[in-house]
N, C-alpha and C. Protein backbone atom coordinates (compact mmCIF):
# COMPACT_ATOMS: atom_id res chain seq x y z
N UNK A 1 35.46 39.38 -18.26
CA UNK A 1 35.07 38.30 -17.39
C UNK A 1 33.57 38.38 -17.14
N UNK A 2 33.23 37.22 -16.93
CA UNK A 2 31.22 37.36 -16.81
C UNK A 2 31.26 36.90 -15.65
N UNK A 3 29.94 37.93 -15.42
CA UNK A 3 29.50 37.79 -13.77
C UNK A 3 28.88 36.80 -13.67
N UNK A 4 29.15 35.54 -12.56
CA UNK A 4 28.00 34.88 -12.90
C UNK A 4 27.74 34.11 -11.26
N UNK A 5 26.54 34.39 -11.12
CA UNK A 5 25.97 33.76 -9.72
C UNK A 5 25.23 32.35 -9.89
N UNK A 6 25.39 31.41 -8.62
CA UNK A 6 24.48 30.36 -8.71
C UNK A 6 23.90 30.11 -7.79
N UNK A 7 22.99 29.19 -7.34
CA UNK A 7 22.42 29.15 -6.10
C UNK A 7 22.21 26.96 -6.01
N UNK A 8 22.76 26.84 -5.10
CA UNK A 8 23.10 25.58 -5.24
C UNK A 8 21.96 24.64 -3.93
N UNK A 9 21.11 23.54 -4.32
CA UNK A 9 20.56 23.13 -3.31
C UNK A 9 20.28 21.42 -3.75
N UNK A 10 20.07 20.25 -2.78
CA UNK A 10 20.20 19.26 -3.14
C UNK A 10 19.03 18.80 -4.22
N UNK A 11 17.97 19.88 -4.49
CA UNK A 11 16.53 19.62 -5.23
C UNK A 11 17.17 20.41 -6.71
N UNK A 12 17.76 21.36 -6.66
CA UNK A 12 17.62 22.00 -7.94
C UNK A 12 19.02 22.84 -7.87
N UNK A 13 19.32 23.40 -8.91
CA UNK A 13 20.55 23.96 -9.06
C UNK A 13 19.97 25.27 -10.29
N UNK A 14 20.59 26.53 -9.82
CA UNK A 14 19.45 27.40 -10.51
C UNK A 14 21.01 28.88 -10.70
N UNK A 15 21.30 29.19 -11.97
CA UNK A 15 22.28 29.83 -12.26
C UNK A 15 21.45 31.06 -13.15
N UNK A 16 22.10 31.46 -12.86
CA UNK A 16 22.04 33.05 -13.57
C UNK A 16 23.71 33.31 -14.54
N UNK A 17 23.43 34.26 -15.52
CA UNK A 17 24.44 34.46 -16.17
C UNK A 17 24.39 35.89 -17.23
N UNK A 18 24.54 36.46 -17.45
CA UNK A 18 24.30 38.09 -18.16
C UNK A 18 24.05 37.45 -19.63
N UNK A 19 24.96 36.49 -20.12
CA UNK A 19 24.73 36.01 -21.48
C UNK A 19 23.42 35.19 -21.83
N UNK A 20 23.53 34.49 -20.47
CA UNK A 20 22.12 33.41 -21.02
C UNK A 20 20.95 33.78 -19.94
N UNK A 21 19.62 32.99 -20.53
CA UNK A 21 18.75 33.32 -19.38
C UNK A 21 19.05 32.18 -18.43
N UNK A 22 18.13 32.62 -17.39
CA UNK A 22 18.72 31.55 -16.26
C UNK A 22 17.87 30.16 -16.52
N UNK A 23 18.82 29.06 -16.00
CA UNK A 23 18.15 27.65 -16.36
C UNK A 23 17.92 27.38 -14.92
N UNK A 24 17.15 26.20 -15.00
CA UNK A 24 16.83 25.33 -13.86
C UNK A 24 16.81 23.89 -13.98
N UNK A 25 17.89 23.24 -13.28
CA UNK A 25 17.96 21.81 -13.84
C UNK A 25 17.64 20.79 -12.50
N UNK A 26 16.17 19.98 -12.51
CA UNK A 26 15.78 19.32 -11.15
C UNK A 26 16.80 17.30 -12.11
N UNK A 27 16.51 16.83 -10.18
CA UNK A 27 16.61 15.61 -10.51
C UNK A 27 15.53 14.74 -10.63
N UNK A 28 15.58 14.23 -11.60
CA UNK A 28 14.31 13.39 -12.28
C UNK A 28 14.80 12.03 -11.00
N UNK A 29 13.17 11.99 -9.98
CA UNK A 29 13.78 10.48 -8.98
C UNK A 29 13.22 9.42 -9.88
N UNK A 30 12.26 9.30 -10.86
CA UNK A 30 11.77 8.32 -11.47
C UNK A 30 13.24 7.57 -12.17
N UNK A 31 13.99 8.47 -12.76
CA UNK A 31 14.73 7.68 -13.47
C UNK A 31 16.38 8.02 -13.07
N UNK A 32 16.13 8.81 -12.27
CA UNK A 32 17.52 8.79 -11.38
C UNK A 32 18.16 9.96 -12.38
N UNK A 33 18.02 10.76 -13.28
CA UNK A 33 18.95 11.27 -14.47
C UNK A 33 18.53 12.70 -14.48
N UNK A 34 19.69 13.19 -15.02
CA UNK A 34 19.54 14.85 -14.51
C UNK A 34 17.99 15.14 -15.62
N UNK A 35 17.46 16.79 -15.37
CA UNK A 35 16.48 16.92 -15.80
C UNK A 35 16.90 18.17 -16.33
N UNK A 36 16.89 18.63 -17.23
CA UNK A 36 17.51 20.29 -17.58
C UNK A 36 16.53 20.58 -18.39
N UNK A 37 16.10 21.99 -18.16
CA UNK A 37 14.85 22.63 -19.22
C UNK A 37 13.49 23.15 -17.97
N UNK A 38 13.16 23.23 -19.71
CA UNK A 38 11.62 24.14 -18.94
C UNK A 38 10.50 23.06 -19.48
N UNK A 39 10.33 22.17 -20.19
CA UNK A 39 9.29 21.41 -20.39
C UNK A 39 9.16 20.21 -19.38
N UNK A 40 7.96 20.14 -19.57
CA UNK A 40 7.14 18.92 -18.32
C UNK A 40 7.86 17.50 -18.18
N UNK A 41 8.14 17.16 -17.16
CA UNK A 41 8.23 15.45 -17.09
C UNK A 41 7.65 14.59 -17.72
N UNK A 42 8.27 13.54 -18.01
CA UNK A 42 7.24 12.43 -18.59
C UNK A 42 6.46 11.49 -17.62
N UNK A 43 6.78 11.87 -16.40
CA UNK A 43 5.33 11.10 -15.34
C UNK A 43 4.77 12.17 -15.29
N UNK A 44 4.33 13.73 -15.31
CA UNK A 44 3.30 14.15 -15.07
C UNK A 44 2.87 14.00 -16.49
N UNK A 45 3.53 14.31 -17.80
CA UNK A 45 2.90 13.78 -19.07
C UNK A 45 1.41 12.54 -18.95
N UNK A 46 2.25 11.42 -18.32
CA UNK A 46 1.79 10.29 -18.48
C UNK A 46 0.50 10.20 -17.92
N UNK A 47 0.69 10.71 -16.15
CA UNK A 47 -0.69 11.40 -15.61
C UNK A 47 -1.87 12.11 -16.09
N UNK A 48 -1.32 12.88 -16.20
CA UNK A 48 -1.92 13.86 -17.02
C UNK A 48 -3.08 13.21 -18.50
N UNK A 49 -2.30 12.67 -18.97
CA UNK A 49 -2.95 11.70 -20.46
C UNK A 49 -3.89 10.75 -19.62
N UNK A 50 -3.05 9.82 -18.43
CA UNK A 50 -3.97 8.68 -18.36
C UNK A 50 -5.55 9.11 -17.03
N UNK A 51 -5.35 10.76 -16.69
CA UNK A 51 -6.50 11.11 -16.13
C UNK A 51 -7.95 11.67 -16.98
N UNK A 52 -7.02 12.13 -18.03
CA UNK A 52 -7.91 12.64 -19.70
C UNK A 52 -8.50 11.71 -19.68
N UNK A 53 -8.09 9.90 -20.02
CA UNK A 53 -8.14 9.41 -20.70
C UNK A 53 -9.47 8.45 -19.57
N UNK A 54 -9.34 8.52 -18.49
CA UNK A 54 -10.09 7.81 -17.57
C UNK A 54 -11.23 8.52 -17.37
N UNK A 55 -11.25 10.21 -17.73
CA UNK A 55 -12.71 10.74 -17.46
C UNK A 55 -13.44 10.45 -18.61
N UNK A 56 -12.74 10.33 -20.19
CA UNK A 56 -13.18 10.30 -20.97
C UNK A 56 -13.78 8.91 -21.51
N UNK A 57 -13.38 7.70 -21.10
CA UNK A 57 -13.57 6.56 -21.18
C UNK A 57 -15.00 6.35 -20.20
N UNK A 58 -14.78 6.78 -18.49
CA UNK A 58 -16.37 7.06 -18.25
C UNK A 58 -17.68 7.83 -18.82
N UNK A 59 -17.05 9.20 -19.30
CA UNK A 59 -18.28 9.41 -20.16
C UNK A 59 -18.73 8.63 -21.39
N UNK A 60 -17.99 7.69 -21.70
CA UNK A 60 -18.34 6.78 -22.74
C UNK A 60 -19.24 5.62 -22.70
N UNK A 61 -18.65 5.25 -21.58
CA UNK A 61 -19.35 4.13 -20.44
C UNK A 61 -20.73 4.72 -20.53
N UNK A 62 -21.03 6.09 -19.58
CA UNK A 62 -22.33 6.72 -19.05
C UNK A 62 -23.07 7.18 -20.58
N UNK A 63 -22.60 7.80 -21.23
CA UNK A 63 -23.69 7.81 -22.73
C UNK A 63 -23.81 6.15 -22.91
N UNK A 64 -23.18 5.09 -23.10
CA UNK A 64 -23.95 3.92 -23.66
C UNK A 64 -24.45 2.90 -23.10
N UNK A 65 -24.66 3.75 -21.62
CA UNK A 65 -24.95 2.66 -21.08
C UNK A 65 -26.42 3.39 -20.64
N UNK A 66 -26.47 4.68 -20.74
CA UNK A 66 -27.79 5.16 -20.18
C UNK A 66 -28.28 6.41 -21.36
N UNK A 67 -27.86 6.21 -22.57
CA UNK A 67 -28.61 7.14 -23.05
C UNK A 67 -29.44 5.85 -24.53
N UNK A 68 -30.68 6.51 -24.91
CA UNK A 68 -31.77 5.75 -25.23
C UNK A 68 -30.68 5.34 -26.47
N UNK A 69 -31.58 4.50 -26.96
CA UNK A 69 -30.69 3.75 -28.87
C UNK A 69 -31.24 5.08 -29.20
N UNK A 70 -32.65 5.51 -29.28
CA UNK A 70 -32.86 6.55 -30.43
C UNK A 70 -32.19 7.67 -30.45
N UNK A 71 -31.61 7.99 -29.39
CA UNK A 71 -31.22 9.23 -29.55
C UNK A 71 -29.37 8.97 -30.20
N UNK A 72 -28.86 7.68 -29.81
CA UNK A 72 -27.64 7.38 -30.18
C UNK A 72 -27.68 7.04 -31.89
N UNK A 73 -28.85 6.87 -32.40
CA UNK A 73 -29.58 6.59 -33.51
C UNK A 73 -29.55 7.83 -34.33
N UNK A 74 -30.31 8.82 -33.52
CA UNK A 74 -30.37 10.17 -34.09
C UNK A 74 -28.94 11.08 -34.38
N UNK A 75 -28.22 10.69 -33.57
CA UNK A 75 -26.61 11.43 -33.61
C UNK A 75 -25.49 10.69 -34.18
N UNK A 76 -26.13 9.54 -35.02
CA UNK A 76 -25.27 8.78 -36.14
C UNK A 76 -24.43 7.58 -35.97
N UNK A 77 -24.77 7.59 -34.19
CA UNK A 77 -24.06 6.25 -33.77
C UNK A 77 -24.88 4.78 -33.73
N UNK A 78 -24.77 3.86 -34.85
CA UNK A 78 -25.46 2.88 -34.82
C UNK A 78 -24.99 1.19 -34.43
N UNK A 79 -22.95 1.46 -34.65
CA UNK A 79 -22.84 0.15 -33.94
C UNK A 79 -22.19 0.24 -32.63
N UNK A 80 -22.71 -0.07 -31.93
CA UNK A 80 -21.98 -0.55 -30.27
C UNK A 80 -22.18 -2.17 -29.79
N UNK A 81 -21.59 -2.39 -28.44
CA UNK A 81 -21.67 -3.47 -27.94
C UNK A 81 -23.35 -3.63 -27.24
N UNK A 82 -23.85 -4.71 -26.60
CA UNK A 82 -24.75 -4.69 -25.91
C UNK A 82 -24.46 -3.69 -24.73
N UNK A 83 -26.11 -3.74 -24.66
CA UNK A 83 -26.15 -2.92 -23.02
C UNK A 83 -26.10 -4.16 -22.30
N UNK A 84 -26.04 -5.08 -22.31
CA UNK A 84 -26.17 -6.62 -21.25
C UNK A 84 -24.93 -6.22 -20.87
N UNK A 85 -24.00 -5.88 -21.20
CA UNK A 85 -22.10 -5.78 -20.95
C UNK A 85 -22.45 -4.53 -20.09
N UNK A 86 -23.06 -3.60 -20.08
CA UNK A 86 -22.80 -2.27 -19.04
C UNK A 86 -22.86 -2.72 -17.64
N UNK A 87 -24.21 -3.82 -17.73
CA UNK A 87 -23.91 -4.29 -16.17
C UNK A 87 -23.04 -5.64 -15.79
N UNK A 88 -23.10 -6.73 -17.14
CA UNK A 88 -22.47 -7.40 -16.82
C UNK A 88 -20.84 -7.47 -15.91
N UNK A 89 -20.38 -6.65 -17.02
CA UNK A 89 -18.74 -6.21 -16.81
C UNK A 89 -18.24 -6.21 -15.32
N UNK A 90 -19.17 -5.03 -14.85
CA UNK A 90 -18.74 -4.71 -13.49
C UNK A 90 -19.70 -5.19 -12.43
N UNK A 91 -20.50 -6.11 -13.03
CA UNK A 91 -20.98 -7.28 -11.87
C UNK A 91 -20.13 -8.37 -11.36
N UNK A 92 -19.18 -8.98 -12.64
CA UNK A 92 -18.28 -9.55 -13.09
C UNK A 92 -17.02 -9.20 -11.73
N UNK A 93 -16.68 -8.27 -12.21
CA UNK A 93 -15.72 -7.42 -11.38
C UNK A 93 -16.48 -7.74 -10.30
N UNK A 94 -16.80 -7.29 -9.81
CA UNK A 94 -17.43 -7.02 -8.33
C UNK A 94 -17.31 -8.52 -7.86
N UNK A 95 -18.19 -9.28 -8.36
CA UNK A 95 -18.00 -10.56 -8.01
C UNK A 95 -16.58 -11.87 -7.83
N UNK A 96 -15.83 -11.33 -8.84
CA UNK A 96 -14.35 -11.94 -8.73
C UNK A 96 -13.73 -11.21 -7.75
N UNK A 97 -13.50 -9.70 -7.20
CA UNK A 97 -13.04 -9.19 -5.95
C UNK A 97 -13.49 -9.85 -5.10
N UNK A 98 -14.90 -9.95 -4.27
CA UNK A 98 -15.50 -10.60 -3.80
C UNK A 98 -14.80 -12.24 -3.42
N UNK A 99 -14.92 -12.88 -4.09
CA UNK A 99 -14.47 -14.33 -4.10
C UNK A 99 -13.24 -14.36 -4.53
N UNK A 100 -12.27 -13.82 -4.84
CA UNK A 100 -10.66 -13.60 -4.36
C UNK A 100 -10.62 -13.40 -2.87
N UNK A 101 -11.47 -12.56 -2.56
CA UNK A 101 -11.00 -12.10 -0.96
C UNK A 101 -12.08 -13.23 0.09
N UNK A 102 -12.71 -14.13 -0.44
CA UNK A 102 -12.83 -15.27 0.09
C UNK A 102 -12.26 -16.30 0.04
N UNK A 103 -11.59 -16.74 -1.32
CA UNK A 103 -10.37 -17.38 -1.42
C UNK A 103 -9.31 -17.51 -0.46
N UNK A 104 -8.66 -16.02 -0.49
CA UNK A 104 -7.68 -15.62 0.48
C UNK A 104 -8.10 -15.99 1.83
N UNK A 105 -9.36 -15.50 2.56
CA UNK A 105 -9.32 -15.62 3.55
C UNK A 105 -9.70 -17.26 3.67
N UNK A 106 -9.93 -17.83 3.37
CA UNK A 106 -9.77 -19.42 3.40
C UNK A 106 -8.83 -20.02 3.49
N UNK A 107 -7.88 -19.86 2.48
CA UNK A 107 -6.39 -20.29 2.24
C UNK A 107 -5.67 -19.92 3.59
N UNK A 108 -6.14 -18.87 4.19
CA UNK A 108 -4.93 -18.31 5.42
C UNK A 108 -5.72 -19.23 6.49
N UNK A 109 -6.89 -19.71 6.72
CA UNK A 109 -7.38 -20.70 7.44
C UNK A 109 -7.04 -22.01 7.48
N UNK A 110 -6.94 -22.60 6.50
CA UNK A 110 -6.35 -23.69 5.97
C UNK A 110 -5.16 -23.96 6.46
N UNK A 111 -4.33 -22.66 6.04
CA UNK A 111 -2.98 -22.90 6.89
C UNK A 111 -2.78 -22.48 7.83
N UNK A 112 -3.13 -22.28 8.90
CA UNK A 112 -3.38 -22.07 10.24
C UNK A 112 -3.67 -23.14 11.10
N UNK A 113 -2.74 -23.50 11.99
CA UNK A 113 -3.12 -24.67 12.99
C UNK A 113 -4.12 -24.94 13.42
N UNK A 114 -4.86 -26.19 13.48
CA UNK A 114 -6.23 -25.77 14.22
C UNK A 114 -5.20 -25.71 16.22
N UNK A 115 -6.87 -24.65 16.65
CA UNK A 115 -6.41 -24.58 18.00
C UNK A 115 -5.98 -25.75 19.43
N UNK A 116 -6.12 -26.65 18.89
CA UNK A 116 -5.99 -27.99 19.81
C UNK A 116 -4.70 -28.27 19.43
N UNK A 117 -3.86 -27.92 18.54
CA UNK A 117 -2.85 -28.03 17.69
C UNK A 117 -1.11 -27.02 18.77
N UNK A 118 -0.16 -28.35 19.50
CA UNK A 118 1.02 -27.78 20.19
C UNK A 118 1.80 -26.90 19.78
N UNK A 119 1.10 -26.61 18.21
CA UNK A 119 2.36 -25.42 17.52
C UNK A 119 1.47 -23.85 17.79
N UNK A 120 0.47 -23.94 18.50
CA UNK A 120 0.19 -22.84 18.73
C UNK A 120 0.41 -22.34 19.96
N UNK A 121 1.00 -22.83 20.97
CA UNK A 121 1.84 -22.91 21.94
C UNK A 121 3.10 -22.75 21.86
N UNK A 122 3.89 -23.77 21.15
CA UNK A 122 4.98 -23.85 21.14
C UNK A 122 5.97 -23.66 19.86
N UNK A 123 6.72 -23.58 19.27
CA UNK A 123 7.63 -23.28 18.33
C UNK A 123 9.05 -23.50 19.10
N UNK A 124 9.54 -23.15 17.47
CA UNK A 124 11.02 -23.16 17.27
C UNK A 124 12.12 -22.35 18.45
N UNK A 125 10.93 -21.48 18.42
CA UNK A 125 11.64 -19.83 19.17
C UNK A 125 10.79 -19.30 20.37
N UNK A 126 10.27 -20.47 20.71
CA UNK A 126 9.92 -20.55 22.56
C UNK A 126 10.42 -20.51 23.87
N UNK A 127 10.92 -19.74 24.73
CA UNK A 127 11.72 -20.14 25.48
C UNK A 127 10.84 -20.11 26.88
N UNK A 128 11.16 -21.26 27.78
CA UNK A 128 10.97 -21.41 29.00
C UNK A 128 11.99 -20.41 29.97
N UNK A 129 11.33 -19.86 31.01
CA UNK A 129 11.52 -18.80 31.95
C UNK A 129 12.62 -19.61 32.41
N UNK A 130 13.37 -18.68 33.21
CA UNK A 130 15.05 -19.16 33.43
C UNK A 130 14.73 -19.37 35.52
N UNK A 131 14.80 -20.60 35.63
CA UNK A 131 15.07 -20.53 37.59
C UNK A 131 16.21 -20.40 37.84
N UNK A 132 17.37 -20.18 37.48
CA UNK A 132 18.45 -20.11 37.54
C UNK A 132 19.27 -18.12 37.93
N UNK A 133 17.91 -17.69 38.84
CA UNK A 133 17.96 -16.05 38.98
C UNK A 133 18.87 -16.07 40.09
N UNK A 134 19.60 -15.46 40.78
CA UNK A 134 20.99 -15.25 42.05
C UNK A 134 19.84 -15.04 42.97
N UNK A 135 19.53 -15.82 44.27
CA UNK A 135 19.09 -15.18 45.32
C UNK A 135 19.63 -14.18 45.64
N UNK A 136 18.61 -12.93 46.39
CA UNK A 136 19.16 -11.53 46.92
C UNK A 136 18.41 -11.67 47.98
N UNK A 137 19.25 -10.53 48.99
CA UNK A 137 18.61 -10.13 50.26
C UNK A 137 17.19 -9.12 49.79
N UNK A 138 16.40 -9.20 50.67
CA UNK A 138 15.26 -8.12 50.73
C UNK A 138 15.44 -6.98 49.86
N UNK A 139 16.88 -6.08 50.62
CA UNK A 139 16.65 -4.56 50.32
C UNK A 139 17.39 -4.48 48.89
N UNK A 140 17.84 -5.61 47.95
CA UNK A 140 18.48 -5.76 47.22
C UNK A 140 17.43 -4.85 45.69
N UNK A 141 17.97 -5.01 44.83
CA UNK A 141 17.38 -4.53 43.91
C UNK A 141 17.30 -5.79 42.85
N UNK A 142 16.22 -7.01 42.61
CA UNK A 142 15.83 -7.90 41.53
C UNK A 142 16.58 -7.37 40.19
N UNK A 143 17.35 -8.17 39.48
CA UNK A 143 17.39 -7.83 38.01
C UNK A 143 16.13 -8.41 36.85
N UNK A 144 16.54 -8.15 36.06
CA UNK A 144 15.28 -7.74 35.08
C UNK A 144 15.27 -9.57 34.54
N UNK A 145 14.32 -10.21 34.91
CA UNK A 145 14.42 -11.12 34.13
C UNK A 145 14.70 -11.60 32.55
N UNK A 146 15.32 -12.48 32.08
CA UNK A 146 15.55 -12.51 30.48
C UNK A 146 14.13 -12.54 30.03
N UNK A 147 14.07 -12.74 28.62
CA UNK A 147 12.50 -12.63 28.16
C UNK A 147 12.54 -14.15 27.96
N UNK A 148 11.08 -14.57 28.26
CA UNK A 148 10.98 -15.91 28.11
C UNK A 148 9.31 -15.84 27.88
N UNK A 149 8.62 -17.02 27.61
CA UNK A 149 7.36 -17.29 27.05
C UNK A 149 6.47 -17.57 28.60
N UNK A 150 5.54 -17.21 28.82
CA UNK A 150 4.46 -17.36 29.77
C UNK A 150 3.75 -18.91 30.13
N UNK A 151 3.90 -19.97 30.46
CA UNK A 151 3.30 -21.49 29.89
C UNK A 151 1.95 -21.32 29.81
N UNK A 152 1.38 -22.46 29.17
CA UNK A 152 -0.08 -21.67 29.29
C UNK A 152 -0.84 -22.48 30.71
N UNK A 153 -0.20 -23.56 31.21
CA UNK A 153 -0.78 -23.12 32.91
C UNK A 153 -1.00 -21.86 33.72
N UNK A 154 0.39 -21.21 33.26
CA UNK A 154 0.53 -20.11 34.34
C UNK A 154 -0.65 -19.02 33.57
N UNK A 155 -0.99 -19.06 32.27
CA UNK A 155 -1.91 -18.59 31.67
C UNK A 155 -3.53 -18.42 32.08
N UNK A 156 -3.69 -19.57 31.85
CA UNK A 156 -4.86 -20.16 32.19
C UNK A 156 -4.95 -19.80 33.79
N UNK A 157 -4.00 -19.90 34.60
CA UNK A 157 -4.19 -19.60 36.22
C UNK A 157 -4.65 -18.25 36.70
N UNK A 158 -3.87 -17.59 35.55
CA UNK A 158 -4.01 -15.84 35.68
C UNK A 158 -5.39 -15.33 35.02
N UNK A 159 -5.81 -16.32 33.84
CA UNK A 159 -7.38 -15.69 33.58
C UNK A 159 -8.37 -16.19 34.20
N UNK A 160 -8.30 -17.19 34.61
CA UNK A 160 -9.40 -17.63 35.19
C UNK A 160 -9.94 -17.99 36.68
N UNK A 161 -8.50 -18.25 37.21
CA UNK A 161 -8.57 -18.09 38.86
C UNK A 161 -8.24 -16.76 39.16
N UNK A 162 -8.70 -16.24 40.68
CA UNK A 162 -8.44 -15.29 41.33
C UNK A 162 -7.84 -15.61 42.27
N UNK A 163 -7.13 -16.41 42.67
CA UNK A 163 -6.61 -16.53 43.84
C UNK A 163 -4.93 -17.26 43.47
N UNK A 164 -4.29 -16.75 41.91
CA UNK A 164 -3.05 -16.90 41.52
C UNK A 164 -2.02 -16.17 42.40
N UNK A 165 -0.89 -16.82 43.11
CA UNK A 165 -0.39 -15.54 43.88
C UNK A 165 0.95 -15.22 42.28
């Protein structure tokens, strides 16, 4: 009979066995599916490649965009794009972020009531305060009023006069 121990937890499941070496099998959350072994995931793979691949693409950027023709001349590299594109590109960029996020904030203006406008007061789901509360004696204890909307008289009374009782 073989001895065999395991150690059981909701992240990993990790066995020992005299015959085999011990495995470790995690759950992959990207794709929901068991994971068994000793080699890397394919999202840190993917990471991993597309962080290579982003330092290496800037140093590409930074040699052709700032190192002289002659010397790119001298080290055998003779066709590239313009340098007009090093700044263009990400002027480009810069400028379409820019005027997207003026866009946007326009569009949300646009649709926005102007302020002279009763729907900024009032709606669907407004409710007027209830007079309909039980008179009590003095030493009584008030219940909690329902929730209801403030009018904007009683508004306007409370910011701007001082003498609202």
């Amino acid at each position: 009979m073989e001895d065999r121990y395991s150690v059981n937890s909701p992240r990993r499941i990790l066995s020992f066995s005299k015959r085999r070496r011990a495995t470790v099998s995690f759950l992959d959350q990207d794709n929901k599916a068991a994971y068994s072994g000793f080699g890397p995931k394919t999202s840190e793979v993917y990471g991993f490649v597309g962080s290579i691949t982003t330092v290496v693409a800037t140093g590409i950027f930074l040699v052709w965009a700032y190192v002289p023709e002659r010397w790119l001349h001298a080290i055998g590299i003779s066709y590239y794009p313009s340098r007009y594109w090093a700044l263009a590109v990400p002027a480009y960029a810069t400028v379409t972020v820019v005027l997207a996020l003026a866009f946007y904030i326009g569009l949300n203006f646009m649709s926005t009531p102007s302020s002279t406008s009763s729907s900024t007061m009032f709606d669907e789901f407004s409710r007027e305060p209830s007079t309909s509360l039980p008179l009590m004696d003095e030493g009584d204890d008030r219940p909690i009023e329902p929730i209801s909307d403030i009018g904007i008289h009683k508004v306007n009374a409370l910011m701007f006069n001082n003498d609202v009782k």
